[in-house]
PDB file of N, CA and C in Angstrom:
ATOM      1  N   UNK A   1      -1.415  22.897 -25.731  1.00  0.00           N
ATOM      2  CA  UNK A   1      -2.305  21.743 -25.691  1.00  0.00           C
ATOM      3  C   UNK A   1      -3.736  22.252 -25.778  1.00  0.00           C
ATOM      4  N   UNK A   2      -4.362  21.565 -26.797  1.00  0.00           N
ATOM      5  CA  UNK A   2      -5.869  22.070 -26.923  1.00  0.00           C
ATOM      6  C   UNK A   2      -6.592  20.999 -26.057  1.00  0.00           C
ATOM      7  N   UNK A   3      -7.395  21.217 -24.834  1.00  0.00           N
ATOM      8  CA  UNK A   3      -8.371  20.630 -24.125  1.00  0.00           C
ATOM      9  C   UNK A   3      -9.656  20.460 -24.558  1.00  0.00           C
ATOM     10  N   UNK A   4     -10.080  20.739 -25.984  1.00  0.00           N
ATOM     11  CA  UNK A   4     -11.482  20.635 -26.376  1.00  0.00           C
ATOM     12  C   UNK A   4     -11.596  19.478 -26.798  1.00  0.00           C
ATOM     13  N   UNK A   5     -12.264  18.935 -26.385  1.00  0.00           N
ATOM     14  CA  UNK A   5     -12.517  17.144 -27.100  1.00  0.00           C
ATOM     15  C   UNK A   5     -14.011  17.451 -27.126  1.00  0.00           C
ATOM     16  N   UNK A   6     -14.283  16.355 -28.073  1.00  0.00           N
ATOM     17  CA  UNK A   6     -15.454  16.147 -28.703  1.00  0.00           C
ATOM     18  C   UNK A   6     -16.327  15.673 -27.657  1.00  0.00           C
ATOM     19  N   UNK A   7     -17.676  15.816 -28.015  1.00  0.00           N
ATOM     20  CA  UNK A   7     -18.514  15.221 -27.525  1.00  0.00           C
ATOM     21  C   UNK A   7     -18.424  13.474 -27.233  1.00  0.00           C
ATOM     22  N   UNK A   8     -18.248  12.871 -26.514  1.00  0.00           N
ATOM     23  CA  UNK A   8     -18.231  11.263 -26.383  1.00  0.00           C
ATOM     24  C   UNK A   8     -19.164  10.283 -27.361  1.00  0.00           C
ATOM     25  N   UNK A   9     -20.779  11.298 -27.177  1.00  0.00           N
ATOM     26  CA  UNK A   9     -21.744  10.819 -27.611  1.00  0.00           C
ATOM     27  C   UNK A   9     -22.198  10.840 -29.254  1.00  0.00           C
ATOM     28  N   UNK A  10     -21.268  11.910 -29.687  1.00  0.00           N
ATOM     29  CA  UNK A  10     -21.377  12.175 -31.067  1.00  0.00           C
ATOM     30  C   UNK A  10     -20.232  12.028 -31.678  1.00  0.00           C
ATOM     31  N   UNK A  11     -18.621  11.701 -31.349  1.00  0.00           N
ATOM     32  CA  UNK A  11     -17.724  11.020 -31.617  1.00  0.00           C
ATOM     33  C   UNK A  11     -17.442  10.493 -30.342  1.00  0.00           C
ATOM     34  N   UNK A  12     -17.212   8.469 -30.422  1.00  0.00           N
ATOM     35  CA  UNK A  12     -16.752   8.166 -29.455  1.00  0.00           C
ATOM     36  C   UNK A  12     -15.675   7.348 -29.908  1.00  0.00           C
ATOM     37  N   UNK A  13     -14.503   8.167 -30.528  1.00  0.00           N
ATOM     38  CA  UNK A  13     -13.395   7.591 -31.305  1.00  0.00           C
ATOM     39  C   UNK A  13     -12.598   8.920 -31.270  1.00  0.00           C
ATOM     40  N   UNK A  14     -11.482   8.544 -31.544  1.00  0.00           N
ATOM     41  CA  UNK A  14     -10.798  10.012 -32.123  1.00  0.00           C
ATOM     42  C   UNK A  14      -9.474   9.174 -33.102  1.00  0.00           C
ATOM     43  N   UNK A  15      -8.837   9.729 -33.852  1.00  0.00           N
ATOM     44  CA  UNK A  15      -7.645   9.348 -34.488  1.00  0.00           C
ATOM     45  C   UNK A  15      -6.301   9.722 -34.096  1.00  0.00           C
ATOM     46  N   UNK A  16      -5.488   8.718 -33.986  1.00  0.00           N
ATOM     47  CA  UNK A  16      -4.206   9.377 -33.670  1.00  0.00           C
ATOM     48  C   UNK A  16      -4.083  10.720 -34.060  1.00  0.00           C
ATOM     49  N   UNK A  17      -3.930  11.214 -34.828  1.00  0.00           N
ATOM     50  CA  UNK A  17      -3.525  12.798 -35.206  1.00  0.00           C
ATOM     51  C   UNK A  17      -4.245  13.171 -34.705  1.00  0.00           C
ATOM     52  N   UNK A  18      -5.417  13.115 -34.541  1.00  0.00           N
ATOM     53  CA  UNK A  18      -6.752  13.982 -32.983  1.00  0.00           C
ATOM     54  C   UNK A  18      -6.182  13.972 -31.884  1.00  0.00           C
ATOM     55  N   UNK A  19      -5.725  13.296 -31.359  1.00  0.00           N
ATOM     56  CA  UNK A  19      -5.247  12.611 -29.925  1.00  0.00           C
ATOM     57  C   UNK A  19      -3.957  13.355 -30.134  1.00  0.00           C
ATOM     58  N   UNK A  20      -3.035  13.589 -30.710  1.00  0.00           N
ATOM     59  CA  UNK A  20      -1.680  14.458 -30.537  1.00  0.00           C
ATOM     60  C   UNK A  20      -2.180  15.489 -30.371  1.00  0.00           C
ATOM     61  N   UNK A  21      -3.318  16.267 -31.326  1.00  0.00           N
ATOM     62  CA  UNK A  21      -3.277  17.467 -31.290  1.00  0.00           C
ATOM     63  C   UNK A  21      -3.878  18.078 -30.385  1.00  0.00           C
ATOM     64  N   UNK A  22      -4.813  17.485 -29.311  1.00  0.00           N
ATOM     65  CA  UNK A  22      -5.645  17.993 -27.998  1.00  0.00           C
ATOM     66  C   UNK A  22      -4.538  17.448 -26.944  1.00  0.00           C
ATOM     67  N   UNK A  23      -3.809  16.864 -27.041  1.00  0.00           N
ATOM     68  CA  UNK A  23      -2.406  16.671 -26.386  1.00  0.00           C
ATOM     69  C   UNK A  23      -0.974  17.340 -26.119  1.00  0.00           C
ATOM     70  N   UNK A  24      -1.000  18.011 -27.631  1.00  0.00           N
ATOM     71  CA  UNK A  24       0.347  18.707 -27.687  1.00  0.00           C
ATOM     72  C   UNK A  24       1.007  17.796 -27.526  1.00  0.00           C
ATOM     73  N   UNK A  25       1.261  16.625 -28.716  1.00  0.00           N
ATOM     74  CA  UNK A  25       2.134  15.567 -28.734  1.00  0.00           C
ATOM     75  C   UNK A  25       2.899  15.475 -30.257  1.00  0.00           C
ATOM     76  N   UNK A  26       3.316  15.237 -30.544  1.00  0.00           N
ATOM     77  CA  UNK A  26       4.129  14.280 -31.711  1.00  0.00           C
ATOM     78  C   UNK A  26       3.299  12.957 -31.899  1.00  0.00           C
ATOM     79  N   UNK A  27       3.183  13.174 -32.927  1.00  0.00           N
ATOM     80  CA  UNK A  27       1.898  11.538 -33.592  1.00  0.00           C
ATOM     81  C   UNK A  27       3.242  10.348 -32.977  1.00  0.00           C
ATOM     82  N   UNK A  28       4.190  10.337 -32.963  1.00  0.00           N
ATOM     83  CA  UNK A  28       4.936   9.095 -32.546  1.00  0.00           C
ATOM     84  C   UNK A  28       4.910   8.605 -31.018  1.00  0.00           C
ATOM     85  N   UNK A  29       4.789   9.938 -30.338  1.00  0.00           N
ATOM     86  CA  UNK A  29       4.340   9.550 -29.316  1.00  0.00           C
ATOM     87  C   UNK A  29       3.474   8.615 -28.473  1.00  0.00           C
ATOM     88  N   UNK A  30       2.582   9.553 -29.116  1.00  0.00           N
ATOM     89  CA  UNK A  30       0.742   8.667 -29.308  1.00  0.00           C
ATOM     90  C   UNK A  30       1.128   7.296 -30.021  1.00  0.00           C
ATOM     91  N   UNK A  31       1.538   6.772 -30.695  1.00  0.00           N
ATOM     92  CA  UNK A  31       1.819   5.970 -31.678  1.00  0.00           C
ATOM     93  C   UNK A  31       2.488   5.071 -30.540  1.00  0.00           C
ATOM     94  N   UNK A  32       3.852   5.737 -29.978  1.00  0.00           N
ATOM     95  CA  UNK A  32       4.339   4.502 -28.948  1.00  0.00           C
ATOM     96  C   UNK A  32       2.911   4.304 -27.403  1.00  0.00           C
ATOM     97  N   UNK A  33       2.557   5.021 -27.348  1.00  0.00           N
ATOM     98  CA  UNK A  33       2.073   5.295 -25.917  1.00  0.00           C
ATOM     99  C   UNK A  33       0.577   4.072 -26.489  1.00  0.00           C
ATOM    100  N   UNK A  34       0.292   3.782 -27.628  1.00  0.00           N
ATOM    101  CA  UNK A  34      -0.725   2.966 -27.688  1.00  0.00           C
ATOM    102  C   UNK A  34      -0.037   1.626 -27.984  1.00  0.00           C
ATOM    103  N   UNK A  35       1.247   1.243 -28.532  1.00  0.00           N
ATOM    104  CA  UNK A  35       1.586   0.053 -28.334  1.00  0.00           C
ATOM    105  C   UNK A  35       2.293  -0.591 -26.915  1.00  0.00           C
ATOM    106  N   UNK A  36       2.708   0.483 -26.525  1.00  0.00           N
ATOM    107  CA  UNK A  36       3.105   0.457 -24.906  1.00  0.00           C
ATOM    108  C   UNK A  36       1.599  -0.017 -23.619  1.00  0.00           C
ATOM    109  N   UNK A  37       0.444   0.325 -24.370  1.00  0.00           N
ATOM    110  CA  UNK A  37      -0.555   0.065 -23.268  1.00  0.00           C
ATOM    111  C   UNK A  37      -0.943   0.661 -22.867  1.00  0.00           C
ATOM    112  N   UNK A  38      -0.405   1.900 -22.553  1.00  0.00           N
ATOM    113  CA  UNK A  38      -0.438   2.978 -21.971  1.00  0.00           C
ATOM    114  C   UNK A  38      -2.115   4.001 -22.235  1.00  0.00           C
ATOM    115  N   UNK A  39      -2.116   4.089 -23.268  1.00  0.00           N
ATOM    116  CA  UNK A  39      -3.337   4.490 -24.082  1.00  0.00           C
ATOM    117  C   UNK A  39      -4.055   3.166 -25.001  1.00  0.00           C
ATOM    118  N   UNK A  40      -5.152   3.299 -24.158  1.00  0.00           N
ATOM    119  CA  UNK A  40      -6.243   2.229 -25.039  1.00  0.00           C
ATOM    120  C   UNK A  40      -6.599   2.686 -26.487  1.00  0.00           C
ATOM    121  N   UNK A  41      -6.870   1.433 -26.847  1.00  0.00           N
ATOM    122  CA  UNK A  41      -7.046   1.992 -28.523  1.00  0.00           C
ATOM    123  C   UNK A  41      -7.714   0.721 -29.422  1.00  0.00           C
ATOM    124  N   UNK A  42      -8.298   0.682 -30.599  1.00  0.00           N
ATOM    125  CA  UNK A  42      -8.866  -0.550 -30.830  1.00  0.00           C
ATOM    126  C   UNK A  42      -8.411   0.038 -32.431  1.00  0.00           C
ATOM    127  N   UNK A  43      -8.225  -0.776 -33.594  1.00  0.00           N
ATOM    128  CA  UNK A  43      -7.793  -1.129 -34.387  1.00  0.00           C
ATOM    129  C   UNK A  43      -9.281  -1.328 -35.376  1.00  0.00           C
ATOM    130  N   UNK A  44      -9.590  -0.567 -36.607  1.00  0.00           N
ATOM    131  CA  UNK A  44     -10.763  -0.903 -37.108  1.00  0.00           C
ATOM    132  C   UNK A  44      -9.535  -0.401 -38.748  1.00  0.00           C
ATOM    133  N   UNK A  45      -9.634  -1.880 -39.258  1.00  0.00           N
ATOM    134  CA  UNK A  45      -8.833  -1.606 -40.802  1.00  0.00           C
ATOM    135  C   UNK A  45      -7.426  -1.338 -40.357  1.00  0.00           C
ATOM    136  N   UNK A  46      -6.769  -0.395 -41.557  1.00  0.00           N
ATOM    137  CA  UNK A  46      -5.734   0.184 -40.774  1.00  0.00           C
ATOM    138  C   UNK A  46      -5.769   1.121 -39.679  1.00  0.00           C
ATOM    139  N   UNK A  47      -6.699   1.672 -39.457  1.00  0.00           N
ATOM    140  CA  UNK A  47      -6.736   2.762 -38.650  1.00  0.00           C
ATOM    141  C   UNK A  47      -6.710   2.329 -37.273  1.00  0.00           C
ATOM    142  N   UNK A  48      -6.129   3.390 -36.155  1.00  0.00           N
ATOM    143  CA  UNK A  48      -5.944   2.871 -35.058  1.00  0.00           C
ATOM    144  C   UNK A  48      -6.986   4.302 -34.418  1.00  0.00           C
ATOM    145  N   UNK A  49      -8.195   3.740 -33.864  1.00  0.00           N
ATOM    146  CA  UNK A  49      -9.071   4.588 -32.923  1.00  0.00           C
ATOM    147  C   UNK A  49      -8.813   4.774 -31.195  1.00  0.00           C
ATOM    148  N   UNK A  50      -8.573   6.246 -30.510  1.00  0.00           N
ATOM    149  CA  UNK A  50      -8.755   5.997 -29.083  1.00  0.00           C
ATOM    150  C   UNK A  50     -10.185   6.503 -28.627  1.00  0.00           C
ATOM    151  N   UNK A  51     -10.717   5.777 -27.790  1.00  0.00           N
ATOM    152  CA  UNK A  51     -11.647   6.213 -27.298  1.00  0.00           C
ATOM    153  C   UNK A  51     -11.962   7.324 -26.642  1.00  0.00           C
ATOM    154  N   UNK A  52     -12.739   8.415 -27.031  1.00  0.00           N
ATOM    155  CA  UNK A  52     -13.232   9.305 -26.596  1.00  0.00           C
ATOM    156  C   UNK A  52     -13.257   9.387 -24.878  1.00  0.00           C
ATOM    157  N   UNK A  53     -13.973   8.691 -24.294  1.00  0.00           N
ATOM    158  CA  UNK A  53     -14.587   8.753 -22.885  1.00  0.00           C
ATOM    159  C   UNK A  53     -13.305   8.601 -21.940  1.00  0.00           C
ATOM    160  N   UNK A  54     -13.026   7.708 -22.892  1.00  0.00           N
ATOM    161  CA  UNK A  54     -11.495   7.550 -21.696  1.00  0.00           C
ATOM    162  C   UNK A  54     -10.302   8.275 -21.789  1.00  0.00           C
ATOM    163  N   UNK A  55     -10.261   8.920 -22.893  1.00  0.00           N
ATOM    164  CA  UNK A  55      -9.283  10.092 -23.123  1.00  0.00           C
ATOM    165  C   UNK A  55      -9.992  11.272 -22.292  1.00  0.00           C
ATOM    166  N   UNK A  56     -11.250  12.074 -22.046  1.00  0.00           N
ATOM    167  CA  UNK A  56     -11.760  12.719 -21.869  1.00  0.00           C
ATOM    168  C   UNK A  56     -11.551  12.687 -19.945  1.00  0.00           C
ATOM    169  N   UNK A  57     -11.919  11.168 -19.614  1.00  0.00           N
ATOM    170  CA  UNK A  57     -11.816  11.076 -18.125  1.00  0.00           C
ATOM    171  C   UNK A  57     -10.789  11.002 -17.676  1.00  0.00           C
ATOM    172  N   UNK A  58      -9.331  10.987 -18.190  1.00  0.00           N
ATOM    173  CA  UNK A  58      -7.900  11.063 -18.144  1.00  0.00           C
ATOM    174  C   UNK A  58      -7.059  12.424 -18.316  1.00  0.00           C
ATOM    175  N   UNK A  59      -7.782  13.184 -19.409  1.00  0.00           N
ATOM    176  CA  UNK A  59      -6.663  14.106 -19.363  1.00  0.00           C
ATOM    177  C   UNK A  59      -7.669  15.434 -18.925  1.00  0.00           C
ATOM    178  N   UNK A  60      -9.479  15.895 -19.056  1.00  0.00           N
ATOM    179  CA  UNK A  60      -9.975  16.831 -18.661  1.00  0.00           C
ATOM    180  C   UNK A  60     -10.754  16.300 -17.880  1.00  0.00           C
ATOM    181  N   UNK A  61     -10.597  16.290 -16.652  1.00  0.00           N
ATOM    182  CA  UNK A  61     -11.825  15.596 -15.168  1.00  0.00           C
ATOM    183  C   UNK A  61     -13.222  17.008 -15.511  1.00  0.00           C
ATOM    184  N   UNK A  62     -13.005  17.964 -15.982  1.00  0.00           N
ATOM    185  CA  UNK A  62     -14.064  19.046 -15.827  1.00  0.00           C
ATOM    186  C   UNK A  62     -14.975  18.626 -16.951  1.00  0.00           C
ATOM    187  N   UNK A  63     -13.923  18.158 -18.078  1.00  0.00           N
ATOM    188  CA  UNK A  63     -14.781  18.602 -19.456  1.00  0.00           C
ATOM    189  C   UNK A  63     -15.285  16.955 -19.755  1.00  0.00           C
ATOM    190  N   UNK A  64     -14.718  16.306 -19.063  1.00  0.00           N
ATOM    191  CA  UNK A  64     -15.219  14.296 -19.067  1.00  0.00           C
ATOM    192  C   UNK A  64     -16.234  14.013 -18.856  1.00  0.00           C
ATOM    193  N   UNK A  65     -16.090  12.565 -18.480  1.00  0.00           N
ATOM    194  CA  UNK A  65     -16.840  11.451 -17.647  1.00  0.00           C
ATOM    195  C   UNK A  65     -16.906  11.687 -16.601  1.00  0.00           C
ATOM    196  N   UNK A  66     -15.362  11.735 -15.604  1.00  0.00           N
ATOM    197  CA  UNK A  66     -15.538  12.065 -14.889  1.00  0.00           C
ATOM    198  C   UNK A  66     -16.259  13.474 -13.990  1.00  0.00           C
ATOM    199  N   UNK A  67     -16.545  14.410 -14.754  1.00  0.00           N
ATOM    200  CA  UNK A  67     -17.121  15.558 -14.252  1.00  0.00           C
ATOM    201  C   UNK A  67     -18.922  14.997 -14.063  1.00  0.00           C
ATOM    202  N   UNK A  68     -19.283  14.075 -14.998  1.00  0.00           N
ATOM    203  CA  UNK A  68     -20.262  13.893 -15.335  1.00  0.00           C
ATOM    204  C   UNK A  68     -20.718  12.799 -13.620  1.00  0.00           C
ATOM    205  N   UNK A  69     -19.932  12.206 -13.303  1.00  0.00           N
ATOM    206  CA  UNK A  69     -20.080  11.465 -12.070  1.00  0.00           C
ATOM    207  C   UNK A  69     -19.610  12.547 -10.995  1.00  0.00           C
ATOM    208  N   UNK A  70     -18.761  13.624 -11.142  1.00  0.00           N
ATOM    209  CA  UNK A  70     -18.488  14.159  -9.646  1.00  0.00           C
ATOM    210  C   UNK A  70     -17.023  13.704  -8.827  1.00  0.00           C
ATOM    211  N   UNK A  71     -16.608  12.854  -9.681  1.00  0.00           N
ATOM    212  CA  UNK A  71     -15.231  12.655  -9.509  1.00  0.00           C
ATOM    213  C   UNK A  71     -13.852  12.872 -10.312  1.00  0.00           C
ATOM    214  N   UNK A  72     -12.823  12.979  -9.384  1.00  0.00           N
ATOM    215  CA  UNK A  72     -11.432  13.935 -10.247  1.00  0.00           C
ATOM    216  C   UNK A  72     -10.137  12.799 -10.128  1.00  0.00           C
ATOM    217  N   UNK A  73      -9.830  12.921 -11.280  1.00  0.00           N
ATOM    218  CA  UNK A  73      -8.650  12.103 -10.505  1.00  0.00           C
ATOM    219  C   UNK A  73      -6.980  12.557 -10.752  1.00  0.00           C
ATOM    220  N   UNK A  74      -6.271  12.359  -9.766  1.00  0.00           N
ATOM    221  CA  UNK A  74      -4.754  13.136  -9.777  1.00  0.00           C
ATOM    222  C   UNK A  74      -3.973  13.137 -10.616  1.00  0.00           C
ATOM    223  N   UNK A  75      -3.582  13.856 -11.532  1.00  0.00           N
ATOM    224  CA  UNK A  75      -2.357  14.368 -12.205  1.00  0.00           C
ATOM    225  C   UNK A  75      -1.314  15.053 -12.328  1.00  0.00           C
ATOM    226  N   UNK A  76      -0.238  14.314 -12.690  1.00  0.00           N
ATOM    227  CA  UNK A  76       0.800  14.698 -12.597  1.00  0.00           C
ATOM    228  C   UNK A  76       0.714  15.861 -13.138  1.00  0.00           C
ATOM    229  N   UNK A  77       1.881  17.356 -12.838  1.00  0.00           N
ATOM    230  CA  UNK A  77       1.721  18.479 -13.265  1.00  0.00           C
ATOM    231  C   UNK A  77       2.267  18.940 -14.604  1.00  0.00           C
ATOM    232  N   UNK A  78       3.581  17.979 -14.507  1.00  0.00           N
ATOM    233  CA  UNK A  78       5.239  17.826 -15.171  1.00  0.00           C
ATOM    234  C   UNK A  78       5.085  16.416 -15.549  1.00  0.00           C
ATOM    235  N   UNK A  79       4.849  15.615 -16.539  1.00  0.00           N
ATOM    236  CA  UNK A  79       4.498  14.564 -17.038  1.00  0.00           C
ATOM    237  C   UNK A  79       5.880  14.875 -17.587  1.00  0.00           C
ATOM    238  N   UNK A  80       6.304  13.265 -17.712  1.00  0.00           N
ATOM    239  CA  UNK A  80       8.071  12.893 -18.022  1.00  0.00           C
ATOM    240  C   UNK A  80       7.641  13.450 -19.642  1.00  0.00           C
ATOM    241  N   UNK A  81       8.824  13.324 -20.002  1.00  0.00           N
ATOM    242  CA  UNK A  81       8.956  14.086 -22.084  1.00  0.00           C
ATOM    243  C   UNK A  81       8.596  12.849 -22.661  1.00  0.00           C
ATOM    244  N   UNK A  82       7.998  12.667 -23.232  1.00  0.00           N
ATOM    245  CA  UNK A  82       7.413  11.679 -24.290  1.00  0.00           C
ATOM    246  C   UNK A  82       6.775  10.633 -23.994  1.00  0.00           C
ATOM    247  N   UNK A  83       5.858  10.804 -22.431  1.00  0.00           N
ATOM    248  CA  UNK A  83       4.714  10.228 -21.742  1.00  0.00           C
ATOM    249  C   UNK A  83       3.219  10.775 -22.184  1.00  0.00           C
ATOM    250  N   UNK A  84       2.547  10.657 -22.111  1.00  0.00           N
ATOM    251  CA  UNK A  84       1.419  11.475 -22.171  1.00  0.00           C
ATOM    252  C   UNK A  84       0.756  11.680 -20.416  1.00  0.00           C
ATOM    253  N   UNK A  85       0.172  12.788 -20.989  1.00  0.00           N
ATOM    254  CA  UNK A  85      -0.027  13.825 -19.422  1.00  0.00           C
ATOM    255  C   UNK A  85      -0.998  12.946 -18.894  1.00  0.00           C
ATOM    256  N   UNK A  86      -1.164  12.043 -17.903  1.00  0.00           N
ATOM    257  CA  UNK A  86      -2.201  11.619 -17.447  1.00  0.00           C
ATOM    258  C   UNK A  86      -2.499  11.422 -16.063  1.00  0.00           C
TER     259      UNK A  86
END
C-alpha cells in the first residue's frame, strides 16, 4: 500500500484507479466500497471522483487533515478482505 497522497490543496479529487493504488486495492473494490457508501465520492461526467481530504483523514492521520488539527482517529489493524482499511 502506497501512503503518499497528494496534496488536498493542489488535487482535491483523486480517481478510482488513484484510490486503489495508495490503497492496495482492486479497482472493484473501490468501485463497490463507493456504491456501498462506504467511501464518499461525487460523480463529474462519467468519472467517479473521491475526495482528497477525506481519504487523507481516514486512511493517513500523520500525512492528513487530521494531523493538521492534532487529532487521530482508530483503525482497524486487519481490515476484513475486500473492505477498505479505515
Amino acid at each position: 500500500m502506497s501512503n503518499h497522497l497528494p496534496d488536498p490543496t493542489s488535487r482535491p479529487t483523486l480517481s478510482v484507479d488513484e484510490v486503489a493504488e495508495i490503497l492496495g486495492l482492486d479497482r472493484k473494490t473501490v468501485y463497490a466500497s463507493v456504491r456501498s457508501g462506504e467511501l464518499p465520492s461525487l460523480r463529474v461526467g462519467r468519472r467517479i471522483l473521491v475526495p482528497t481530504r477525506w481519504l487523507a483523514a481516514h486512511i493517513a492521520p500523520d500525512e492528513g487533515e487530521a494531523a493538521l488539527t492534532g487529532s487521530r482517529s482508530p483503525r482497524s489493524q486487519h481490515p476484513a478482505q475486500g473492505q477498505l482499511p479505515l
